[in-house]
PDB file of N, CA and C in Angstrom:
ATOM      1  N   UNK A   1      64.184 -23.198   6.708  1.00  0.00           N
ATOM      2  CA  UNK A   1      63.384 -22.146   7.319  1.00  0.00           C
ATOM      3  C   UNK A   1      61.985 -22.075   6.685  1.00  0.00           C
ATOM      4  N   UNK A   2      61.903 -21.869   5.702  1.00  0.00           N
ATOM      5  CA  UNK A   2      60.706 -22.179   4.705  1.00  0.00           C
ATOM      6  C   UNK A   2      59.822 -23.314   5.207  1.00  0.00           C
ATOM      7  N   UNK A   3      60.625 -24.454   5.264  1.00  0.00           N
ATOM      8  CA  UNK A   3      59.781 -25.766   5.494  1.00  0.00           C
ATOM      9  C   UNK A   3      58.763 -24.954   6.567  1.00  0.00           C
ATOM     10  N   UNK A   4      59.625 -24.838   8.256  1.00  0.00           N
ATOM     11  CA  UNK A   4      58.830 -24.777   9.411  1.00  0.00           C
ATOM     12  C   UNK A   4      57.927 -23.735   9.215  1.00  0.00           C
ATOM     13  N   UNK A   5      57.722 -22.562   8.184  1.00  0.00           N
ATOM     14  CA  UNK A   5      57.001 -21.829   8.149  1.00  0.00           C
ATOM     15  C   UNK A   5      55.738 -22.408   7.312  1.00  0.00           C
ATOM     16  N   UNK A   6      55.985 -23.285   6.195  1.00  0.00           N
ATOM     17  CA  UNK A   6      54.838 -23.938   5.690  1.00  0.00           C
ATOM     18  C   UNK A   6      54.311 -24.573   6.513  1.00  0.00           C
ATOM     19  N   UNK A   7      54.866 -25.497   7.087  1.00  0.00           N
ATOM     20  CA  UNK A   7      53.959 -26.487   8.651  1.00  0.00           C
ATOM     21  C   UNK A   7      53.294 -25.876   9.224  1.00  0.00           C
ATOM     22  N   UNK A   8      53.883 -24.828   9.973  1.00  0.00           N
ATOM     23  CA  UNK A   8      52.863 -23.508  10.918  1.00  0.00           C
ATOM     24  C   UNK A   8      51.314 -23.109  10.153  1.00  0.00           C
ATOM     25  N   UNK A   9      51.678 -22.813   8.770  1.00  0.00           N
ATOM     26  CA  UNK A   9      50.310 -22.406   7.976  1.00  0.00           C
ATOM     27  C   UNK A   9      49.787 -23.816   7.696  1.00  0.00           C
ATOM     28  N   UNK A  10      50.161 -24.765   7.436  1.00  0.00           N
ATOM     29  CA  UNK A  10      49.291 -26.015   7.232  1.00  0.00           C
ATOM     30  C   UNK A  10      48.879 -26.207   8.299  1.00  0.00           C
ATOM     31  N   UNK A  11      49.213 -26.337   9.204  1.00  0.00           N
ATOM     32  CA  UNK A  11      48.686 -26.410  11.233  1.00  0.00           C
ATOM     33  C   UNK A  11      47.541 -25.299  11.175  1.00  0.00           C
ATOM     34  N   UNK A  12      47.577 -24.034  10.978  1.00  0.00           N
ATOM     35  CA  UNK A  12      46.800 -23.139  11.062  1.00  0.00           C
ATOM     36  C   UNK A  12      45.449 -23.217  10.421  1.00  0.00           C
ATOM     37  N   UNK A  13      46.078 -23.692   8.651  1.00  0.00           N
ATOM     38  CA  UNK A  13      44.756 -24.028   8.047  1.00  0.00           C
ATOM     39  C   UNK A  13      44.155 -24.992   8.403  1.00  0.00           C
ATOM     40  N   UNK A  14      44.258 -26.165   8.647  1.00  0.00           N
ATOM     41  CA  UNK A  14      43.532 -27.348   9.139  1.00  0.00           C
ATOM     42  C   UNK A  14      42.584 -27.390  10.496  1.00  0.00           C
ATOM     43  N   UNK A  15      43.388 -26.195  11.389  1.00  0.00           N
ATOM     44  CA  UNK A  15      42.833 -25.314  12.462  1.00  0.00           C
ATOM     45  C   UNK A  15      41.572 -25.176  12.135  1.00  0.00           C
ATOM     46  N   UNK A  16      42.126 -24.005  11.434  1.00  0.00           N
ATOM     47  CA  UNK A  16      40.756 -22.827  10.853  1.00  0.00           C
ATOM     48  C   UNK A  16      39.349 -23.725  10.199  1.00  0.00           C
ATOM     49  N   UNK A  17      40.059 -24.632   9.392  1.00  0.00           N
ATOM     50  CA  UNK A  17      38.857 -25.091   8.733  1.00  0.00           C
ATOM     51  C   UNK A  17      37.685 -26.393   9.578  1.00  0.00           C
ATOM     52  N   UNK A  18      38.939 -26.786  10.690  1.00  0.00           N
ATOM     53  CA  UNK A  18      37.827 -27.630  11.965  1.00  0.00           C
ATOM     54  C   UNK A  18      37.434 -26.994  12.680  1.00  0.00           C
ATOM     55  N   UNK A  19      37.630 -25.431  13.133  1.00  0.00           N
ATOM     56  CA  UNK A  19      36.764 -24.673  13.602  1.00  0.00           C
ATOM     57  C   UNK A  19      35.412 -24.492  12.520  1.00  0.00           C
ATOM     58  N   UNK A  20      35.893 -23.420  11.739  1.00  0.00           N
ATOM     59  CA  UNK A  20      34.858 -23.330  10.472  1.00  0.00           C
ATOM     60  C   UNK A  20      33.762 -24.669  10.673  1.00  0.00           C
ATOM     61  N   UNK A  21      34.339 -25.921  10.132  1.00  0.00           N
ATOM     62  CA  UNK A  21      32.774 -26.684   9.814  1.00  0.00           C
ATOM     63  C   UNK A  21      32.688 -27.053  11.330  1.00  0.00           C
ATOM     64  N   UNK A  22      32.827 -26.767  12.616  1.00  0.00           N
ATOM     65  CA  UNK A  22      32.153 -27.185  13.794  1.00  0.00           C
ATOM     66  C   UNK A  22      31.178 -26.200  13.618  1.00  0.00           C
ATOM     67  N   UNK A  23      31.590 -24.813  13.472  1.00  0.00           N
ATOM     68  CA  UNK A  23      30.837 -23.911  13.595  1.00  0.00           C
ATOM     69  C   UNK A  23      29.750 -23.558  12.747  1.00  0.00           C
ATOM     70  N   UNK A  24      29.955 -24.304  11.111  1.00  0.00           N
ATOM     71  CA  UNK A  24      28.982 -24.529  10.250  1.00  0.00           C
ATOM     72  C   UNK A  24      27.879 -25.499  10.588  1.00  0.00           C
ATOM     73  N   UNK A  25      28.174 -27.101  11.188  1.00  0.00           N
ATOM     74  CA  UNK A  25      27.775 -28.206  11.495  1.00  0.00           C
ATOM     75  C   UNK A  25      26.374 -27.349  12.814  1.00  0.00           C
ATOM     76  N   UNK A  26      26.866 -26.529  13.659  1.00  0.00           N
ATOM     77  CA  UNK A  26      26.330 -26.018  14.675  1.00  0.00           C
ATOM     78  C   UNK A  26      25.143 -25.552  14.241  1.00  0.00           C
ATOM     79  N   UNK A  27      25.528 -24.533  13.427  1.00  0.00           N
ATOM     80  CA  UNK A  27      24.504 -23.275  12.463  1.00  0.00           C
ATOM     81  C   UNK A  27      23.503 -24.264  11.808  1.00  0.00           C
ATOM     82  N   UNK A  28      24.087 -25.094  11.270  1.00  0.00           N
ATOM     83  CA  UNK A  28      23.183 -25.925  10.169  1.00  0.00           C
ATOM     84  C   UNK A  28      21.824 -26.635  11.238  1.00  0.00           C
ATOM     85  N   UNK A  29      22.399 -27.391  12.384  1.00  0.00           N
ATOM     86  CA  UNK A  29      21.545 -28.147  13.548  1.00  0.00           C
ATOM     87  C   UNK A  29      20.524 -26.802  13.713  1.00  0.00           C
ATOM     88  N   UNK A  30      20.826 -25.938  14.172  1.00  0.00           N
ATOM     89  CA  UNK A  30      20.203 -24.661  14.753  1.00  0.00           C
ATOM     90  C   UNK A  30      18.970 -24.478  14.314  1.00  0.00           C
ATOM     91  N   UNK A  31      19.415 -24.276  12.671  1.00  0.00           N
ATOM     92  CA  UNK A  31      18.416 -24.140  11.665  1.00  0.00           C
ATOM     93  C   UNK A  31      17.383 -25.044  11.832  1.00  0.00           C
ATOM     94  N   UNK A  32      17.874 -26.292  11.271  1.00  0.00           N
ATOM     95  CA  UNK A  32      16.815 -27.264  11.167  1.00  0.00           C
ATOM     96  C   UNK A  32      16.109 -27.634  12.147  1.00  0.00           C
ATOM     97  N   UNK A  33      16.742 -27.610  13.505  1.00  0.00           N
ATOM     98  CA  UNK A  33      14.984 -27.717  14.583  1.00  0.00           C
ATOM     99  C   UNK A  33      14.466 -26.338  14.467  1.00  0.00           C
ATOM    100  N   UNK A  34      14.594 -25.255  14.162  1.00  0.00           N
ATOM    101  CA  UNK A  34      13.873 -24.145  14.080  1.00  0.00           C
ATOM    102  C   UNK A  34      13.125 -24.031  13.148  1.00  0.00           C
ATOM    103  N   UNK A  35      13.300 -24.512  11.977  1.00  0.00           N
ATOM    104  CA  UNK A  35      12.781 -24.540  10.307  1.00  0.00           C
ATOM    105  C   UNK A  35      12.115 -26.065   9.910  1.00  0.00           C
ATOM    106  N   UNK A  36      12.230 -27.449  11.412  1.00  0.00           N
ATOM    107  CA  UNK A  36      11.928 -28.058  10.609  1.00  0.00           C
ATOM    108  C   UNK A  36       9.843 -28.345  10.820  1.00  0.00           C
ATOM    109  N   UNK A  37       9.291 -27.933  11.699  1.00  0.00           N
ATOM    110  CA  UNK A  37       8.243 -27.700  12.082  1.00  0.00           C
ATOM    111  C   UNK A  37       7.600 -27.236  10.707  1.00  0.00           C
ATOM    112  N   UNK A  38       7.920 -26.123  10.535  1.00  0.00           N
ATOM    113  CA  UNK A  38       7.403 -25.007   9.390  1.00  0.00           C
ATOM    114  C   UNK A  38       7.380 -26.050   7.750  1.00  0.00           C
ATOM    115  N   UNK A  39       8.844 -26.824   7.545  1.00  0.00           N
ATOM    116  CA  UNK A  39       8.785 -27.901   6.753  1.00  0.00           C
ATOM    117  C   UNK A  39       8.281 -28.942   6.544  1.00  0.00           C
ATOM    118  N   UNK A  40       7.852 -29.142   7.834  1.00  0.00           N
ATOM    119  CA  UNK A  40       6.519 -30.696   8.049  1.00  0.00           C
ATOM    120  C   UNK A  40       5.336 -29.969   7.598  1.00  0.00           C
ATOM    121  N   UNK A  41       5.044 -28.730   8.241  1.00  0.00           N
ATOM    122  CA  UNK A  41       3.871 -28.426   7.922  1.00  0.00           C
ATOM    123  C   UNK A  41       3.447 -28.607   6.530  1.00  0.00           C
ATOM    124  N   UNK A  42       4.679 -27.948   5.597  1.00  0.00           N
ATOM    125  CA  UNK A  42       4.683 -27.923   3.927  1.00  0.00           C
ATOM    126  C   UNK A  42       4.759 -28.996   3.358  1.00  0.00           C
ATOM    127  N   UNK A  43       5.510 -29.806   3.974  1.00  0.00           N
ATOM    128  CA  UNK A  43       5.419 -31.163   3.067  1.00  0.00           C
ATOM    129  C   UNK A  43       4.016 -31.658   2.968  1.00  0.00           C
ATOM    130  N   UNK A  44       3.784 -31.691   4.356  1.00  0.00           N
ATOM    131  CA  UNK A  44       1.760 -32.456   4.476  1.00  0.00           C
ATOM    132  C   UNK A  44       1.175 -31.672   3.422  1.00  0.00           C
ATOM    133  N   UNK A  45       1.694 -30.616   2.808  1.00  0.00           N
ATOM    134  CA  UNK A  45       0.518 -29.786   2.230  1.00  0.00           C
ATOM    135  C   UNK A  45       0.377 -30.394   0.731  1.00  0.00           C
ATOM    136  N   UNK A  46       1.774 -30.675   0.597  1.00  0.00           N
ATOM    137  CA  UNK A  46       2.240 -31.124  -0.790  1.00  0.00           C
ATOM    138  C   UNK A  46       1.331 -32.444  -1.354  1.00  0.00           C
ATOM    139  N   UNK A  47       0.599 -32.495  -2.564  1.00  0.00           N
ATOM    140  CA  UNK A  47      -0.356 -33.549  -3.275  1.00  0.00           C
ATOM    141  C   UNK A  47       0.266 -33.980  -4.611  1.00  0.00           C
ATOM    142  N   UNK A  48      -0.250 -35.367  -5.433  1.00  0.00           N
ATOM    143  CA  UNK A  48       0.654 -35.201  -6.391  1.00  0.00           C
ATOM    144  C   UNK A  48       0.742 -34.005  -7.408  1.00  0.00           C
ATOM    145  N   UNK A  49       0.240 -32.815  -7.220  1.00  0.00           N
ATOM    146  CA  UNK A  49       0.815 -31.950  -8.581  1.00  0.00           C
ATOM    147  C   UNK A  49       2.054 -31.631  -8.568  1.00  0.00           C
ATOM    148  N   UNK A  50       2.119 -31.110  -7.090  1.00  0.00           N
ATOM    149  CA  UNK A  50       3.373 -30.554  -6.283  1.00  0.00           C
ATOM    150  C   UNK A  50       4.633 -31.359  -6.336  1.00  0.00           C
ATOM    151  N   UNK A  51       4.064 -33.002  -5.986  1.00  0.00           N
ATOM    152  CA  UNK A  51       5.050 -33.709  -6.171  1.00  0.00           C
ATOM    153  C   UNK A  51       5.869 -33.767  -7.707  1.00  0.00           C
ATOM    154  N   UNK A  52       4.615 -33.931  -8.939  1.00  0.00           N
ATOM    155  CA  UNK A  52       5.044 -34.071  -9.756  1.00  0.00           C
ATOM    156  C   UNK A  52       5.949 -32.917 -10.438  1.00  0.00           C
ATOM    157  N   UNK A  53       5.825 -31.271  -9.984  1.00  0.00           N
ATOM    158  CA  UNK A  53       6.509 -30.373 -10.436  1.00  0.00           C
ATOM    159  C   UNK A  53       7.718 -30.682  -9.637  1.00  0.00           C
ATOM    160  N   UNK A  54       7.934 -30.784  -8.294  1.00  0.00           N
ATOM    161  CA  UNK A  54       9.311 -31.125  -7.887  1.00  0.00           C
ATOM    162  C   UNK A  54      10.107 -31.935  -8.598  1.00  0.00           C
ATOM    163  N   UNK A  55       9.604 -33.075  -9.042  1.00  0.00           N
ATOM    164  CA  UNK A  55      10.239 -34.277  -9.576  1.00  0.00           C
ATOM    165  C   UNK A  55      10.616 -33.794 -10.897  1.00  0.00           C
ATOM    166  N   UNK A  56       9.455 -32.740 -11.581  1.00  0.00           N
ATOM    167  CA  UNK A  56      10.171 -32.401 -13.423  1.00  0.00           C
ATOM    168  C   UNK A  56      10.870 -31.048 -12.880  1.00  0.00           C
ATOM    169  N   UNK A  57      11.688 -30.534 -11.889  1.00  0.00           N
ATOM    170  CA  UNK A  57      12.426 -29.035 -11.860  1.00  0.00           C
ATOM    171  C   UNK A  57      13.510 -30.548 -11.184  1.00  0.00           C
ATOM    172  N   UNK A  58      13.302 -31.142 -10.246  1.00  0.00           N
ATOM    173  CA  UNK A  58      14.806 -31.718 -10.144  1.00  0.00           C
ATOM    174  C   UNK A  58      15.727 -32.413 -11.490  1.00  0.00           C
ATOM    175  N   UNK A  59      14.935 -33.028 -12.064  1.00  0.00           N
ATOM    176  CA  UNK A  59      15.426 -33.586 -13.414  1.00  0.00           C
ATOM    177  C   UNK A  59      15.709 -32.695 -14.505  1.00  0.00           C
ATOM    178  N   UNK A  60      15.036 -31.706 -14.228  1.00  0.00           N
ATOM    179  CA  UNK A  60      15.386 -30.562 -15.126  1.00  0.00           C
ATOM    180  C   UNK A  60      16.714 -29.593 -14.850  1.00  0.00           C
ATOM    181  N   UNK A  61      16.641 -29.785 -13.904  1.00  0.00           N
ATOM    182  CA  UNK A  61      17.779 -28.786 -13.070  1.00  0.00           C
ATOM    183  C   UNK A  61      19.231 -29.704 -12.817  1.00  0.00           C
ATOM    184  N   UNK A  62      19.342 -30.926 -13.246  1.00  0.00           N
ATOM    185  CA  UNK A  62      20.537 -31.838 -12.648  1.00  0.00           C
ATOM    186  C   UNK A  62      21.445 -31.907 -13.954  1.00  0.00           C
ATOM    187  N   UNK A  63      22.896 -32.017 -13.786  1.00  0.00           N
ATOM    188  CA  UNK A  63      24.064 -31.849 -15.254  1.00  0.00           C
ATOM    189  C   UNK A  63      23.777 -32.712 -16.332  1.00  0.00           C
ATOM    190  N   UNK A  64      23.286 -33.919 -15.665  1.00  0.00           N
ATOM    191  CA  UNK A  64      23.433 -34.938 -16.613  1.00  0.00           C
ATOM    192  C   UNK A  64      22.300 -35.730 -17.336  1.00  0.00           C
TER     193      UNK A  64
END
């Protein structure tokens, strides 16, 4: 009895979570043609200082 009740919730979760990232995958697309205009604009703006602070906060900011 147990078993068929674990299957049902493993069926359910695997459900839930290919809904979830369709519905994440969706949101995420949404964003980025809406946000990515505004991001071209910023990148063009970016010269090497900009570059070079990105490059010392990513290396600065990574575990290893």
């Amino acid at each position: 009895m147990a078993t068929r009740w674990r299957a049902r919730a493993a069926g359910a979760a695997l459900a839930i979570a290919a809904v979830g990232s369709y519905v994440a995958g969706t949101v995420s697309v949404v964003a980025l043609m809406l946000l990515g205009a505004a991001a071209r604009r910023l990148a063009l703006r970016f010269g090497p200082p900009e570059y070079f602070a990105l490059s010392c906060s990513a290396f600065s900011s990574s575990p290893t």
